[in-house]
Protein backbone atom coordinates (compact mmCIF):
# COMPACT_ATOMS: atom_id res chain seq x y z
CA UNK A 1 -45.88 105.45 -2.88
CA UNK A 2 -44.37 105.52 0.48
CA UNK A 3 -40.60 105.89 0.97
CA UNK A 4 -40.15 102.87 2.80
CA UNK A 5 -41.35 100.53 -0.30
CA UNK A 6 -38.88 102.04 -2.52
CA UNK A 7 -35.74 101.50 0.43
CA UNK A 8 -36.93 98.10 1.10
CA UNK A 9 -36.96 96.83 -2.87
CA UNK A 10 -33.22 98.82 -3.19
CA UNK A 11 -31.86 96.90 -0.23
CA UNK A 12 -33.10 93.91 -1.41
CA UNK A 13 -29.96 92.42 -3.39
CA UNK A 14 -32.12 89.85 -5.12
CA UNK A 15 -34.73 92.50 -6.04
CA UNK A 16 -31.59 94.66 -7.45
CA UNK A 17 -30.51 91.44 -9.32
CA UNK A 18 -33.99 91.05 -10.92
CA UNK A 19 -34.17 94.59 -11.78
CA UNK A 20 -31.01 94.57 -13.42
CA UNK A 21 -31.07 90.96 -15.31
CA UNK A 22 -28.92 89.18 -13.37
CA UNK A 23 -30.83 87.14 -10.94
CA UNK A 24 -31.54 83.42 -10.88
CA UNK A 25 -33.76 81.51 -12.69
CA UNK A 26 -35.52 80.93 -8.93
CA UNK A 27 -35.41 84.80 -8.00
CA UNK A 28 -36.91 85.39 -11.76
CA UNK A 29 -39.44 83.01 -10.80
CA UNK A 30 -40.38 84.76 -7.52
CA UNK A 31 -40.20 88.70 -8.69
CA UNK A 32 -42.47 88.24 -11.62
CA UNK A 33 -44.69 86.45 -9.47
CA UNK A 34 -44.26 89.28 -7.24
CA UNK A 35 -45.57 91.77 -9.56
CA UNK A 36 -47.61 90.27 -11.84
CA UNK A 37 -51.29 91.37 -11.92
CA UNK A 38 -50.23 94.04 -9.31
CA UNK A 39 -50.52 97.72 -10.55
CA UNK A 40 -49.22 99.63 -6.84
CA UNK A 41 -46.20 97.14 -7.29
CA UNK A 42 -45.52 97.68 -11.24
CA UNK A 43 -45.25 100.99 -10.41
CA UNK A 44 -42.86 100.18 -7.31
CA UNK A 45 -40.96 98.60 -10.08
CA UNK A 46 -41.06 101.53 -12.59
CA UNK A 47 -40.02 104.00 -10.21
CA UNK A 48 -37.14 101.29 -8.86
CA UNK A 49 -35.83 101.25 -12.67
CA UNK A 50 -35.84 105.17 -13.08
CA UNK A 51 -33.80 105.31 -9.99
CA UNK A 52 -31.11 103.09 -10.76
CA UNK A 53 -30.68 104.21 -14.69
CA UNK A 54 -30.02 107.72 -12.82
CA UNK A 55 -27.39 106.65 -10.35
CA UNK A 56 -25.80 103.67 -12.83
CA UNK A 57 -26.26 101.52 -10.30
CA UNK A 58 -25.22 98.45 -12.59
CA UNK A 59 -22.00 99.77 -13.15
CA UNK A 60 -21.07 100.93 -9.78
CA UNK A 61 -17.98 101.61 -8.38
CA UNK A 62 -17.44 102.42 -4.38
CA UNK A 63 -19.40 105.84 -4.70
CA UNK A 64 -17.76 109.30 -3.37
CA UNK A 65 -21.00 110.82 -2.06
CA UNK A 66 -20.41 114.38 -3.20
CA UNK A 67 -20.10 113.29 -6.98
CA UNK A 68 -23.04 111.29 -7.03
CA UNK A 69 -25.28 113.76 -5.49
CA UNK A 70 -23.75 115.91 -8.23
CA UNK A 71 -24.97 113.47 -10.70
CA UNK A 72 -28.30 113.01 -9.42
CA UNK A 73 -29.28 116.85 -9.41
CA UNK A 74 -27.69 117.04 -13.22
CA UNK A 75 -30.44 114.15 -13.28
CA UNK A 76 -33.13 115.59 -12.26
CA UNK A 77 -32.04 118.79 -14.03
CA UNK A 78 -31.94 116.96 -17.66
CA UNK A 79 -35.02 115.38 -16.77
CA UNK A 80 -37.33 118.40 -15.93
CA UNK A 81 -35.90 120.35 -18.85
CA UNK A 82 -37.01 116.89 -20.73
CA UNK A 83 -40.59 117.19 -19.37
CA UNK A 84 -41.05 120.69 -19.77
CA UNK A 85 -40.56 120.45 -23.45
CA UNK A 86 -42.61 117.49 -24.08
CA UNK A 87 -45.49 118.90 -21.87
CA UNK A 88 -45.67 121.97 -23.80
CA UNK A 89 -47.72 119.17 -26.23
CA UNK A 90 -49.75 117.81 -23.74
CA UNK A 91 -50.04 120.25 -20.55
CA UNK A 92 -49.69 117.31 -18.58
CA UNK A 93 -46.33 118.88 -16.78
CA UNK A 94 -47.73 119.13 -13.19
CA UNK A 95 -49.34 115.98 -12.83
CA UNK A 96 -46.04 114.15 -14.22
CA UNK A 97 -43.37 116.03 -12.43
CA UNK A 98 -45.44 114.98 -9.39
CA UNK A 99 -45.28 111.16 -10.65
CA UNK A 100 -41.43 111.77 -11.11
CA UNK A 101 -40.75 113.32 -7.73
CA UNK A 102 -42.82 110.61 -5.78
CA UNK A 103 -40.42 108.47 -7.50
CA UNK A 104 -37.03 109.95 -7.10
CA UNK A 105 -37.69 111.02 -3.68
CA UNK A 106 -35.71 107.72 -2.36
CA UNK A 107 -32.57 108.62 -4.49
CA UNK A 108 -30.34 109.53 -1.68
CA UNK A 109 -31.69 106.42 0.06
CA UNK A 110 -29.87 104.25 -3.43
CA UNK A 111 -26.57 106.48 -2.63
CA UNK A 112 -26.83 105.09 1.14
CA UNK A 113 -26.59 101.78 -0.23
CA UNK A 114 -25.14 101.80 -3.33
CA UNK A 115 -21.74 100.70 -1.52
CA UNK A 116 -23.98 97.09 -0.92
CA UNK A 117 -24.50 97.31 -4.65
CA UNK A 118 -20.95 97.38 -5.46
CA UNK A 119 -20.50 94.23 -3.70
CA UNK A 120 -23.61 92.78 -5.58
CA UNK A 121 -21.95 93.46 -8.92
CA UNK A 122 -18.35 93.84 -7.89
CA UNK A 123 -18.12 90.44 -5.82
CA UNK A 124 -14.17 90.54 -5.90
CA UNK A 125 -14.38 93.82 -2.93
CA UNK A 126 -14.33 92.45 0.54
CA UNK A 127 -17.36 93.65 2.79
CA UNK A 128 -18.37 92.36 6.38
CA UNK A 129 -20.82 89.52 6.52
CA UNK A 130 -22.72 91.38 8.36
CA UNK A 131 -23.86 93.98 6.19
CA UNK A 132 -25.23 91.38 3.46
CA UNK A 133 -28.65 90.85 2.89
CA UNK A 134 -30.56 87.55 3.88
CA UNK A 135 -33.10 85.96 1.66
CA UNK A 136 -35.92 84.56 2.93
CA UNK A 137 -38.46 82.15 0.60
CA UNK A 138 -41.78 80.54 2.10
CA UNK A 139 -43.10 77.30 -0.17
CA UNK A 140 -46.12 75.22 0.51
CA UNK A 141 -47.82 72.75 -1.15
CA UNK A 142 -51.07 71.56 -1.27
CA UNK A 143 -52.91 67.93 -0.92
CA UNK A 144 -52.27 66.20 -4.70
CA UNK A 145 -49.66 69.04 -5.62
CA UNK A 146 -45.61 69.19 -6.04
CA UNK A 147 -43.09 71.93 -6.42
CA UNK A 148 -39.33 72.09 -7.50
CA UNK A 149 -37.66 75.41 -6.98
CA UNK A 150 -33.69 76.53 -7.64
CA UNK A 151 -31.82 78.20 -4.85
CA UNK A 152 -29.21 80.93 -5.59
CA UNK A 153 -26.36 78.06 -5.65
CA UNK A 154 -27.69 75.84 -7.76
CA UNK A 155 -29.19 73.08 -5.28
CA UNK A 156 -32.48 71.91 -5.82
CA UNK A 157 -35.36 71.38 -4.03
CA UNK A 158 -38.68 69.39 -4.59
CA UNK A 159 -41.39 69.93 -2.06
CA UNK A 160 -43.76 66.86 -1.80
CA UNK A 161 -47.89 67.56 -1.29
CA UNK A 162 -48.46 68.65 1.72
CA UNK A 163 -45.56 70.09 3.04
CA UNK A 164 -43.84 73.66 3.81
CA UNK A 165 -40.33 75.06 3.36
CA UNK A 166 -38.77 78.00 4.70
CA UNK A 167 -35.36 79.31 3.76
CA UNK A 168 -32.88 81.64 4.68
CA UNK A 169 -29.20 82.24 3.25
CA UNK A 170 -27.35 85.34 2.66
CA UNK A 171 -25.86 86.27 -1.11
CA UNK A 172 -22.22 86.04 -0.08
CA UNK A 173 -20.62 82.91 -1.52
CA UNK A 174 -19.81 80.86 1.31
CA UNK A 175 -22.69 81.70 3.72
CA UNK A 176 -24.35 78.59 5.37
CA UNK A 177 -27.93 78.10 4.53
CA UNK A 178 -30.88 77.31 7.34
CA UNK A 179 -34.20 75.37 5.88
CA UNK A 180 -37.23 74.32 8.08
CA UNK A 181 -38.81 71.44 6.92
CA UNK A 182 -42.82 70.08 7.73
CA UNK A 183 -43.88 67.39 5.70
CA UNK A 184 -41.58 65.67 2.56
CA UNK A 185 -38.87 67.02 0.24
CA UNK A 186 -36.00 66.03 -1.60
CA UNK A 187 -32.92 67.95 -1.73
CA UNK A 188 -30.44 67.88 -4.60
CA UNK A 189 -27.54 70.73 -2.44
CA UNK A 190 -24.81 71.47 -4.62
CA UNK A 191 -21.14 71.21 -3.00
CA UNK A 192 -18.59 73.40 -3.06
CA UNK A 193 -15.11 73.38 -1.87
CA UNK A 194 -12.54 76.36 -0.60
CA UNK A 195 -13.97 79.49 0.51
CA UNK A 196 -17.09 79.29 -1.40
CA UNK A 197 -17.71 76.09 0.91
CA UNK A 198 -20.86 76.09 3.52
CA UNK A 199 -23.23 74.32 5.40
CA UNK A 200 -26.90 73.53 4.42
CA UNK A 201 -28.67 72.90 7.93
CA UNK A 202 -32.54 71.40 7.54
CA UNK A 203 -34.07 71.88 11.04
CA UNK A 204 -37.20 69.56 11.43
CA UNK A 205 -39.24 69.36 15.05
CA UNK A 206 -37.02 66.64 15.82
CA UNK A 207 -33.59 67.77 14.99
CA UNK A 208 -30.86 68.82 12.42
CA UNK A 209 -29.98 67.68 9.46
CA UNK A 210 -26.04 69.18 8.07
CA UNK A 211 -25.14 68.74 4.69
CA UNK A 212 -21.51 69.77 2.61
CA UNK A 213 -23.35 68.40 -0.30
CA UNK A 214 -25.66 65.62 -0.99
CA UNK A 215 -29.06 64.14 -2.48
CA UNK A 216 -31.66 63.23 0.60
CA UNK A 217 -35.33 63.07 0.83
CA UNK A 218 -36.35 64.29 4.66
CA UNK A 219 -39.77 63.24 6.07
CA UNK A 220 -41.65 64.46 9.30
CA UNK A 221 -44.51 63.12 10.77
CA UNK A 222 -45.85 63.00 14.49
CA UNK A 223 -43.98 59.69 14.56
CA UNK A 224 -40.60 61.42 14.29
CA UNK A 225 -38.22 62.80 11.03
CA UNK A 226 -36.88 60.15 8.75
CA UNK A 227 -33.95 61.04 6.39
CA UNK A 228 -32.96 58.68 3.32
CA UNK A 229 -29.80 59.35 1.56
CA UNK A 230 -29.06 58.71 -1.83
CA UNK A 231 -25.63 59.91 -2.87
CA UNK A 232 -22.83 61.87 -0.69
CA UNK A 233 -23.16 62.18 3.19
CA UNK A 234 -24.95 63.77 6.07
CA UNK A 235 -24.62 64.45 9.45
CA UNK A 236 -27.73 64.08 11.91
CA UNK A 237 -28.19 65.80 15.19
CA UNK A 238 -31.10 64.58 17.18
CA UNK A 239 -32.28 67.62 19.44
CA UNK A 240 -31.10 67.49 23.29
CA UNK A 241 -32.95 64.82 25.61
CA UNK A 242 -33.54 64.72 29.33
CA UNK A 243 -29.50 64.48 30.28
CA UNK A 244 -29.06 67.64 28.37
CA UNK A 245 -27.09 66.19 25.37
CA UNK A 246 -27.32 65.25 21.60
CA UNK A 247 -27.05 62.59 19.65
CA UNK A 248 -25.52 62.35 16.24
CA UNK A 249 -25.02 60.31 12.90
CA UNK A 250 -23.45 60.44 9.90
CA UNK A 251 -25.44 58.89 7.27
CA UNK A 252 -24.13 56.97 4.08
CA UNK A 253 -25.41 56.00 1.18
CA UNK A 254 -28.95 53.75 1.06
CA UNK A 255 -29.39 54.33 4.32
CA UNK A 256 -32.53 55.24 6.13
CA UNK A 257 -32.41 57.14 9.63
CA UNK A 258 -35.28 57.34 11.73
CA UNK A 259 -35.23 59.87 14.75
CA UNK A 260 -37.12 61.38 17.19
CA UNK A 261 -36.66 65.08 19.51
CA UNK A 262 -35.53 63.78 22.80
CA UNK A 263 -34.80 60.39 22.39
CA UNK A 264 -31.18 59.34 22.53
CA UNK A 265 -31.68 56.62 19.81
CA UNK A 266 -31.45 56.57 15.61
CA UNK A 267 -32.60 53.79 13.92
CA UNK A 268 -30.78 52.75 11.20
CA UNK A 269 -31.24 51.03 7.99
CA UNK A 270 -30.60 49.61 4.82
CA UNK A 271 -32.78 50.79 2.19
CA UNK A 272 -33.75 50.57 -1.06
CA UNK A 273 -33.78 54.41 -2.07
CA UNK A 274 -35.82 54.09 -5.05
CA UNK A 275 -38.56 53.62 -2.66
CA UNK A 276 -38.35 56.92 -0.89
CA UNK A 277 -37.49 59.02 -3.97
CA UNK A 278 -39.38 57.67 -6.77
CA UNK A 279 -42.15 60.10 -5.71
CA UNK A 280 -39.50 62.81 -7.79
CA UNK A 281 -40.55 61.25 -10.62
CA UNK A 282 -44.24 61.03 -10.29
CA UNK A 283 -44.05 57.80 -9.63
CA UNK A 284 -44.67 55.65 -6.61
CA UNK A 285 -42.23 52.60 -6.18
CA UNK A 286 -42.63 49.46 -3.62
CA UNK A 287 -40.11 47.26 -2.92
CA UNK A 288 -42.19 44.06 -0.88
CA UNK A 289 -44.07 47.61 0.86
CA UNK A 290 -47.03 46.43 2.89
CA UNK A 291 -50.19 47.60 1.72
CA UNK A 292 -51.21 49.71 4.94
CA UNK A 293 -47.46 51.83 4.42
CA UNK A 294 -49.16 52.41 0.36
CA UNK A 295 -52.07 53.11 1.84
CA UNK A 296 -50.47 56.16 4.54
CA UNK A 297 -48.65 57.23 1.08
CA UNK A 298 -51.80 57.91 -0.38
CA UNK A 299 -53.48 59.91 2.58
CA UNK A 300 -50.69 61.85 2.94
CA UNK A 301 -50.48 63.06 -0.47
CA UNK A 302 -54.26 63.22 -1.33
CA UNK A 303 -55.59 64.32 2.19
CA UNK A 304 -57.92 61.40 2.21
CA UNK A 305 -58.55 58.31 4.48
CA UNK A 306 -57.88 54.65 3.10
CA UNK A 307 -59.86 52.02 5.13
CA UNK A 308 -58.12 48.95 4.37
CA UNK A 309 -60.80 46.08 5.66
CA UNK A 310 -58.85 43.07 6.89
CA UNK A 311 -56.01 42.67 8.76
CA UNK A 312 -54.31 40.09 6.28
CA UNK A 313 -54.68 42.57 3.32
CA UNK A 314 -52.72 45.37 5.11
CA UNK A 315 -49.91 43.27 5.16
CA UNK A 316 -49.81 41.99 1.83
CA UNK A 317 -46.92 43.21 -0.16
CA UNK A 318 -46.07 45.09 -3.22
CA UNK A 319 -43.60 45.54 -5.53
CA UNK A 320 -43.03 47.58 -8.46
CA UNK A 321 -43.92 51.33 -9.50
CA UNK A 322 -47.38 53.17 -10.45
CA UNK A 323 -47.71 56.65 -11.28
CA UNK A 324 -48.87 58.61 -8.82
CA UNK A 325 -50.12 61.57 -10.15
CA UNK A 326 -53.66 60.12 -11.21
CA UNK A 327 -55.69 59.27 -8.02
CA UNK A 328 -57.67 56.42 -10.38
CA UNK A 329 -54.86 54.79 -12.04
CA UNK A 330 -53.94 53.99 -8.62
CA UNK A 331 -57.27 52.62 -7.67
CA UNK A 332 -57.54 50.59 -10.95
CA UNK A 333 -53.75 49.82 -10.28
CA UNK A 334 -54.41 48.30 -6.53
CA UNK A 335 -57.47 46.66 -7.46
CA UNK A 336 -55.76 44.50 -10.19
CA UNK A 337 -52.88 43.42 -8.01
CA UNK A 338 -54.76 42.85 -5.49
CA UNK A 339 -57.55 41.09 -6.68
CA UNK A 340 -59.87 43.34 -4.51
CA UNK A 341 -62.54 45.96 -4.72
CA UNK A 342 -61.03 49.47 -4.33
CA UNK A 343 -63.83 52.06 -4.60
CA UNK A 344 -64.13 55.63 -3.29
CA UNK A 345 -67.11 56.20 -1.00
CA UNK A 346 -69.50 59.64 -1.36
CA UNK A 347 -67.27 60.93 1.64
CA UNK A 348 -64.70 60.92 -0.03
CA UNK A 349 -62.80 58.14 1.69
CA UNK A 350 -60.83 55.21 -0.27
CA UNK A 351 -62.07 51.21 0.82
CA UNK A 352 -59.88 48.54 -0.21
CA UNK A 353 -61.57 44.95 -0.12
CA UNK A 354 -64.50 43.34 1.32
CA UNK A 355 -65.66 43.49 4.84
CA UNK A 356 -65.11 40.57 6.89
């Protein structure tokens, strides 16, 4: 394996915290994904595990060089005198001494950075921001599908159908966290005081949404970003306009902000929350919702079209929940308020009611 693959996985600090048992139920998540049903990278991780058993790099302290170049020759030492006596059995030495030294071959590259171990393990050592390693996760969703996922500090994230995420943040307590949003999520950001304090920016097309800690659901669509916050507070920052300044918000509790890049104006409402986050749940709940907003719901998170036939039935309203995972409960559930046909054509497209 080359070189490179082994320094890249060591100076990874959430590899090193998978590796070693102490990541996060999220970072679990993503390195056995990682490496499942993947022999190159099972043997990336073998050869990752031999490493750091020979350096101790669980229990590391701030490393003097000489001695633990020392170490890793009496090693390599134990180990060949190991090998040689169990290949006496099964003439297999060359071969396996070959596997070994493929593997071992990026030890002094673990001594380089066994200091940024130490601060992995040892968090109570000062080091420069700088030097710490940024994580970066990629989610999408597809049309009909839904997925939560942990970050490092605890906050939680839902990503609606249809949507992508991207993530950065660094593992030092107290770094800020960037997200890019397209499509729908809802964002449960755990808060923090002191040093450990930081910011959780979400950047959509049309601006910036800053958070201490909070619950929100953020939508984008080519009609602008709206943001709906259920408990704490958030600031929004509407991207700069044509006299080269922005515009911000702070946002409070059941209210809904609309906003678009390069217009100086939020709109602001009063909301009934349950509306916008009931989706969570697998559940869809109206609140007197006309029928054409139910039926832009349902293309959005199915990928289909809904032709709604007259103009008097897209404005009828609804109220109440429906599950929403089950594409014909919700047909059988519109027909039956509605007192209208609701049938899916051989195209695939949803027609509610009669034509005129």
């Amino acid at each position: 394996m080359p070189d490179s693959q082994i320094e890249n996985l060591l100076t990874d600090n959430s590899f090193v915290r998978w590796i070693t048992g102490n990541a996060s139920a999220a970072e679990t998540e993503y390195w056995n994904e990682w490496v499942c049903g993947d022999a190159e990278r099972q043997v990336l991780v073998k050869q990752a595990e031999k490493l750091i058993q020979l350096t101790g790099a669980d229990e590391l302290s701030i490393p003097d060089p000489q001695r633990e170049l020392k170490k890793f020759e009496a090693s390599v030492r134990d180990y060949e005198q190991n090998e040689k006596i169990t290949d006496k059995a099964n003439n297999h030495r060359i071969q396996q001494s070959k596997s070994f030294f493929g593997a071992v071959a990026a030890a002094i590259i673990l001594l380089v950075v066994s200091i940024g171990f130490y601060v992995t393990f040892n968090a109570g050592i000062e080091s420069n921001p700088e030097d710490q390693q940024v994580v970066q996760r990629k989610y999408e969703t597809a049309y009909g599908e839904k997925k939560s996922f942990e970050l490092s500090d605890g906050s939680v994230i839902i990503l609606n159908a249809n949507s992508n995420l991207t993530y950065t943040s660094s593992a030092q307590s107290g770094q800020d966290i960037d997200v890019w949003l397209e499509g729908e999520a809802y964002f449960d950001i755990t808060h923090f005081e002191g040093d450990n304090q930081r910011m959780f920016s979400l950047h959509t097309s049309d601006g910036t949404v800053e958070v201490l800690g909070t619950e929100f659901v953020v939508k984008t669509t080519s009609e602008g970003t709206q943001t709906v916050l259920s408990e704490g507070k958030v600031k929004i920052e509407v991207e700069e306009d044509s006299t080269g300044s922005n515009t911000t918000l702070v946002l409070k509790p059941d209210e809904r902000a609309h906003f678009v890049s390069g217009s100086r104006s939020i709109d602001l409402q009063t909301v009934n929350t349950l509306v916008y986050t009931s989706w969570i749940n697998d559940k869809w709940h109206f609140d007197n919702t006309p029928l054409e907003k139910v039926a832009q719901r349902i293309e959005e998170t199915y990928g289909m079209e809904v032709v709604i036939r007259t103009a008097a039935l897209k404005q009828r309203l609804l109220s109440g929940s429906i599950k929403s995972t089950n594409l014909e409960i919700i047909k059988d559930a519109l027909s039956k308020i509605l007192n209208e046909q609701v049938v899916q054509e051989v195209d695939g497209t949803m027609v509610i009611g009669q034509k005129e």
